[in-house]
C-alpha atoms as a PDB file:
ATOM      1  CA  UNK A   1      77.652 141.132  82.618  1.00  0.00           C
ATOM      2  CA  UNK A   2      75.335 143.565  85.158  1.00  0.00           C
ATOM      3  CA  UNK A   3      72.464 141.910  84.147  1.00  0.00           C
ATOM      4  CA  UNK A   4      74.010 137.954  84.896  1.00  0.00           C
ATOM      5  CA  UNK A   5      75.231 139.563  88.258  1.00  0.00           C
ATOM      6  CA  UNK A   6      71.824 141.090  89.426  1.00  0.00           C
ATOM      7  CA  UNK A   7      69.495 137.408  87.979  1.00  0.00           C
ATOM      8  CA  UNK A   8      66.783 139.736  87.282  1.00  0.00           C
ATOM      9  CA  UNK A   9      67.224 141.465  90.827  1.00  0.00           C
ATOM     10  CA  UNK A  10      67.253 138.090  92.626  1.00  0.00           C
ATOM     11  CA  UNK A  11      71.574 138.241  92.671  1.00  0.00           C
ATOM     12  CA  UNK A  12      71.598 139.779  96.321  1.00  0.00           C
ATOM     13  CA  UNK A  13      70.520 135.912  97.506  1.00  0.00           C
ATOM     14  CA  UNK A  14      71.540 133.921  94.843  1.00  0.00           C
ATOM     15  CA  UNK A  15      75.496 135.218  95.675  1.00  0.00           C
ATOM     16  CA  UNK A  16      74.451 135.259  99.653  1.00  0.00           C
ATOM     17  CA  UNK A  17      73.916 131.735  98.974  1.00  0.00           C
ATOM     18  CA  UNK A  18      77.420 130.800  97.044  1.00  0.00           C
ATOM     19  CA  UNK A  19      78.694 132.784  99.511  1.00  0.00           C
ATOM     20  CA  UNK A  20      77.674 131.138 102.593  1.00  0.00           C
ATOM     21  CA  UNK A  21      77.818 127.596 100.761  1.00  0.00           C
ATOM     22  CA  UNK A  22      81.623 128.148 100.176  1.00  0.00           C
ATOM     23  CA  UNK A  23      81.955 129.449 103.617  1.00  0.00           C
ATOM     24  CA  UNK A  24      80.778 126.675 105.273  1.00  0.00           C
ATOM     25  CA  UNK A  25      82.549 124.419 102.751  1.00  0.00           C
ATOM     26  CA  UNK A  26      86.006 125.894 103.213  1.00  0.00           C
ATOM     27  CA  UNK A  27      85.539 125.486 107.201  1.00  0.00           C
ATOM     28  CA  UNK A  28      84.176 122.240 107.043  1.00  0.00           C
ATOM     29  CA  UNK A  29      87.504 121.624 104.566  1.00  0.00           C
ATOM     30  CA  UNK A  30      90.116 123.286 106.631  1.00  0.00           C
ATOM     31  CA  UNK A  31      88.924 121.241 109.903  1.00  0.00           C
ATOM     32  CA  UNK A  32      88.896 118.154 108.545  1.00  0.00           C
ATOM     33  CA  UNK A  33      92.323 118.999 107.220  1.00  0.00           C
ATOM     34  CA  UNK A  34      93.527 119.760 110.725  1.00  0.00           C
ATOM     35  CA  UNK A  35      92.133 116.950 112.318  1.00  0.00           C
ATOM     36  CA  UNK A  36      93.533 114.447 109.948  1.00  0.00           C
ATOM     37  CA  UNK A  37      97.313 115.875 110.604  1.00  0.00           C
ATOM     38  CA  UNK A  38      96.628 115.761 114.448  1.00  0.00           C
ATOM     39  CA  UNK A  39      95.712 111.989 113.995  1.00  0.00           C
ATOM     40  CA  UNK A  40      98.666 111.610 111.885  1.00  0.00           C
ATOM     41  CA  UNK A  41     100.689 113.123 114.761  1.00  0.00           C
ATOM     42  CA  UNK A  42      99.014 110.742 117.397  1.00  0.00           C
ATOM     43  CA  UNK A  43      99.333 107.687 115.307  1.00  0.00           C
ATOM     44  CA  UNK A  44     103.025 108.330 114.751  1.00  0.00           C
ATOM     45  CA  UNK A  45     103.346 108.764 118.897  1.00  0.00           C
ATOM     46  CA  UNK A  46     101.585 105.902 119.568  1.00  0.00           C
ATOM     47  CA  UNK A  47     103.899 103.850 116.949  1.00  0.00           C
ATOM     48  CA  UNK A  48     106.835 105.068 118.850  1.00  0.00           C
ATOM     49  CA  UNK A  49     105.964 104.346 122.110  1.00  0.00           C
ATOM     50  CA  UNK A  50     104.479 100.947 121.123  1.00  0.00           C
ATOM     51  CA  UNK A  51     108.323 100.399 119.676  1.00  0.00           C
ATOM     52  CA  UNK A  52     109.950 101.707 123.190  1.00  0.00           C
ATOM     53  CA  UNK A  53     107.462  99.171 125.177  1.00  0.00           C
ATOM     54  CA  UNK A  54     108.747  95.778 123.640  1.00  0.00           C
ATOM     55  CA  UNK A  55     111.891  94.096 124.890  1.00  0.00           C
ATOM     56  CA  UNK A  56     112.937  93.164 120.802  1.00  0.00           C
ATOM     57  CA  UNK A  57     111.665  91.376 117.619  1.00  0.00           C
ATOM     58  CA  UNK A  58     108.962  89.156 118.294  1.00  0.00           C
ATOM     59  CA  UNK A  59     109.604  85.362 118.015  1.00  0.00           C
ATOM     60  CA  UNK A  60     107.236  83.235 115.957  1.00  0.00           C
ATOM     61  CA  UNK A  61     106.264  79.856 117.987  1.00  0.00           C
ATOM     62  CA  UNK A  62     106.937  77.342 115.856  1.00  0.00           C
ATOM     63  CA  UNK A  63     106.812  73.287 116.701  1.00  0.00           C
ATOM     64  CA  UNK A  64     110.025  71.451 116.645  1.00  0.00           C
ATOM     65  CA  UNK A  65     110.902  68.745 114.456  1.00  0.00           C
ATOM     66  CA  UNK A  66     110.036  65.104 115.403  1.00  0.00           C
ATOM     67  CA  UNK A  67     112.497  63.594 116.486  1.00  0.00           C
ATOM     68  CA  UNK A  68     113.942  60.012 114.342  1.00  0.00           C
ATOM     69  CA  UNK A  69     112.614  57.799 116.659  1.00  0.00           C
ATOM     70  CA  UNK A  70     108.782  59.286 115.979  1.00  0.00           C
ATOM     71  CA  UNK A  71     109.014  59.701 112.552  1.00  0.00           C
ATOM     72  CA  UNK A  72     109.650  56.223 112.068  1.00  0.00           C
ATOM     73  CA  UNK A  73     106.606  55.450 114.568  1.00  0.00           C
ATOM     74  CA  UNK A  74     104.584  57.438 112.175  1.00  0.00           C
ATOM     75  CA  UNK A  75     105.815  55.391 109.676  1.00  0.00           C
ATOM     76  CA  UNK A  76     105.067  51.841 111.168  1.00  0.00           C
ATOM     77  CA  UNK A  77     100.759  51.787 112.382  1.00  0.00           C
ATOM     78  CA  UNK A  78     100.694  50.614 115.569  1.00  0.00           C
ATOM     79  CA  UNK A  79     104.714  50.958 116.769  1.00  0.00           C
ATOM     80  CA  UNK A  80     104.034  53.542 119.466  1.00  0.00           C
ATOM     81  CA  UNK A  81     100.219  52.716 119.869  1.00  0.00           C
ATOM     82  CA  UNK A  82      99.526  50.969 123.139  1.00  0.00           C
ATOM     83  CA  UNK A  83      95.916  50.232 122.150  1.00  0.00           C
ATOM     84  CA  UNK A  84      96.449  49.443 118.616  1.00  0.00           C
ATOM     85  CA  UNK A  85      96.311  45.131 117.856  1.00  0.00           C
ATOM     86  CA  UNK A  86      99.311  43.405 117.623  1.00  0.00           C
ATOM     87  CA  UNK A  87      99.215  40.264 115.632  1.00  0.00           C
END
């Protein structure tokens, strides 16, 4: 077990290495951890005060029927046309 430890006396930079490469991992880990629940915190914020800002449920704009009087128009070419030819 000595002799996988020292890698034929190259284990002082070999472990320096796995060392600093779990180092800089674990930071690089722990801040992008802490970032992510800070944006989780704004997002939820912003939700709320984008639900204090508006008066109520939005209303979808939606045409009204035709009336009777058009939809038989529709039905008959030329009833409510002023340019169409009468004959």
């Amino acid at each position: 077990m000595a002799a996988f430890l020292a890698m034929g006396s190259y284990g002082g930079y070999v472990w320096a290495a796995f060392g600093f490469t779990f180092l800089v991992m674990g930071t690089l880990f722990w801040q992008s951890w802490r970032l992510a629940r800070k944006r989780t915190a704004e997002v939820a914020l912003l939700r709320e005060q984008r639900q204090r800002a508006r008066p109520g449920p939005r209303r979808k704009l939606v045409a009204s029927r035709p009336s009777d009087s058009a939809a038989e128009g529709a039905m008959h070419p030329g009833a409510g046309d002023p340019l169409a030819p009468r004959g």
